[in-house]
Protein backbone atom coordinates (compact mmCIF):
# COMPACT_ATOMS: atom_id res chain seq x y z
CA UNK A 1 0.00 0.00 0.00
CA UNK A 2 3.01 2.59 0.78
CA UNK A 3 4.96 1.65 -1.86
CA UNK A 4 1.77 1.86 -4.60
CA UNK A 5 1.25 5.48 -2.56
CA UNK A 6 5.03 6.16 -3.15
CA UNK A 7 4.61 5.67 -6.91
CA UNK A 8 2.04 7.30 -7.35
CA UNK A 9 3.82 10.26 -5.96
CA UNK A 10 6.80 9.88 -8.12
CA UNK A 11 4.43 9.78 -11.09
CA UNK A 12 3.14 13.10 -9.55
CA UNK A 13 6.33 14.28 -9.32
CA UNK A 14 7.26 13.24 -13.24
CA UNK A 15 4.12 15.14 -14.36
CA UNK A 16 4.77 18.46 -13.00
CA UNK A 17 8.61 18.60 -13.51
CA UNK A 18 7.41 17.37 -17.69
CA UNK A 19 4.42 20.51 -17.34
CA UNK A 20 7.39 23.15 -16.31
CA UNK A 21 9.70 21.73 -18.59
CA UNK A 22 7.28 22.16 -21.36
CA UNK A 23 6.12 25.85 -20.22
CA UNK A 24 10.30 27.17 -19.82
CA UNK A 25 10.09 25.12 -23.62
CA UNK A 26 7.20 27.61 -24.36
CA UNK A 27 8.64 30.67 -22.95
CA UNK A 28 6.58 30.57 -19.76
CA UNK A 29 8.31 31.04 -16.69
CA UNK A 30 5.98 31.54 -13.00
CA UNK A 31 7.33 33.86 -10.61
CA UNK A 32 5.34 35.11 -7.70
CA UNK A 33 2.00 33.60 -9.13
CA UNK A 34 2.21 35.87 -12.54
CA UNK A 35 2.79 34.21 -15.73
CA UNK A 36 5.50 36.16 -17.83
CA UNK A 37 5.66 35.28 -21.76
CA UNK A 38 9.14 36.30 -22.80
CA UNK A 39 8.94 38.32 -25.62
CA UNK A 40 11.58 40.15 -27.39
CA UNK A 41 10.45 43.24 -28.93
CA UNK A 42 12.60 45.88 -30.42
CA UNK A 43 12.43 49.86 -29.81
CA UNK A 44 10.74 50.11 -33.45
CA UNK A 45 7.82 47.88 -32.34
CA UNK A 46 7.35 49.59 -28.96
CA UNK A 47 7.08 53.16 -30.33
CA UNK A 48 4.63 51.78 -32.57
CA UNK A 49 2.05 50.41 -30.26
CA UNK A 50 2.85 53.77 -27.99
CA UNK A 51 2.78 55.84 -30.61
CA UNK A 52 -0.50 57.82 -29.59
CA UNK A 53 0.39 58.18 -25.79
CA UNK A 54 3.76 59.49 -26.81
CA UNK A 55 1.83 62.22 -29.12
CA UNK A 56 -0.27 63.15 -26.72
CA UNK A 57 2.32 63.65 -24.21
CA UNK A 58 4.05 65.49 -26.51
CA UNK A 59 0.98 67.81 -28.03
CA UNK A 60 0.55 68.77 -24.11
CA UNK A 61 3.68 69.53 -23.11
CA UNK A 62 3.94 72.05 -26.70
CA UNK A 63 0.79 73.72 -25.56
CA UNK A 64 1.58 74.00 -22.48
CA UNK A 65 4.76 76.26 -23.29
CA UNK A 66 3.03 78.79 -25.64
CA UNK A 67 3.96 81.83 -24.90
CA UNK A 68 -0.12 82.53 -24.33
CA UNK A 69 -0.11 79.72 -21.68
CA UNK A 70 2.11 81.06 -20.23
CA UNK A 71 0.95 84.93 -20.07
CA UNK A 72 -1.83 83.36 -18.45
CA UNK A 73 0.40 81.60 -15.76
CA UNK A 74 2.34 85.26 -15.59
CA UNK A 75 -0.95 86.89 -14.73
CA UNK A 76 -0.76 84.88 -11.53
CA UNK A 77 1.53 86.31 -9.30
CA UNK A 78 1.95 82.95 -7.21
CA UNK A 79 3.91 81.61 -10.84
CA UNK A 80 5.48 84.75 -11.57
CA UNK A 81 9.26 86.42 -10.00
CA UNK A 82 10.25 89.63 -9.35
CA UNK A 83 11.20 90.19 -13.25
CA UNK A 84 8.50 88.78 -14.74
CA UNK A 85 9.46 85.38 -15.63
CA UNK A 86 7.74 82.19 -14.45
CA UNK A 87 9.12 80.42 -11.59
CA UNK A 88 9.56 76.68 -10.68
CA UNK A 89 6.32 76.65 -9.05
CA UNK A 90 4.63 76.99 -12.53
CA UNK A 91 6.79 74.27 -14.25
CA UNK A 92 5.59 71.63 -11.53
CA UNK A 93 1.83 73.06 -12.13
CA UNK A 94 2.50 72.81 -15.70
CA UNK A 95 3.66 69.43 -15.51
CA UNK A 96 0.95 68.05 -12.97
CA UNK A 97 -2.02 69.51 -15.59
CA UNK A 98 0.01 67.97 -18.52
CA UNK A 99 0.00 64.17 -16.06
CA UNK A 100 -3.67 65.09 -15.11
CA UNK A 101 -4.78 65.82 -19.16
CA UNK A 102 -2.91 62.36 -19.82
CA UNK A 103 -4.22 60.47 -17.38
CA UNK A 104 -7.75 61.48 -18.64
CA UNK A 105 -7.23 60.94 -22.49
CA UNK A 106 -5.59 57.95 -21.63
CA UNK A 107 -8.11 56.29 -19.43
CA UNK A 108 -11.55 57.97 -21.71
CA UNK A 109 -9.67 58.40 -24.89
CA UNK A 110 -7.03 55.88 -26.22
């Protein structure tokens, strides 16, 4: 009876060391309970499936340094020095509505 139980263990054994052989064969490894496909891509293939997120990002952060954007930000004297120009303040403002505008587009839009 043990040794029948013992063999079937073995067999068990055999089974799952064939399944993992034939998912590392597949390009399937498990780590931390997510399956990972390896896949090579190359920079040409992953600025073409980004290639709308990176023209967003980069149609918001052009408008958002027109010179009219920013008259509008120099308007506000919290953005604005002593001389006129805009201060570091305003770039991280900038920069949070351009990652706000993104985030939108991104989640509603694309």
């Amino acid at each position: 009876m043990q040794q029948q139980h013992r063999i079937q263990q073995e067999m068990a054994q055999r089974q799952m060391a064939q399944q993992q052989e034939q998912m590392r064969a597949n390009g399937m490894l498990q780590q931390g309970g997510n399956i990972h496909i390896n896949e090579k891509k190359d920079i040409v293939g992953i600025i073409q499936e980004e290639s709308k997120s990176i023209l967003v990002i980069i149609a918001f952060s052009i408008l958002m340094n027109l010179d009219q954007v920013n008259s509008l930000f120099k308007n506000i004297s919290l953005f604005a020095t002593e001389s006129g120009e805009l201060n570091l303040q305003c770039v991280f403002v900038k920069a949070l509505l351009i990652g706000i505008s993104y985030l939108v587009i991104k989640t509603y839009l694309l």
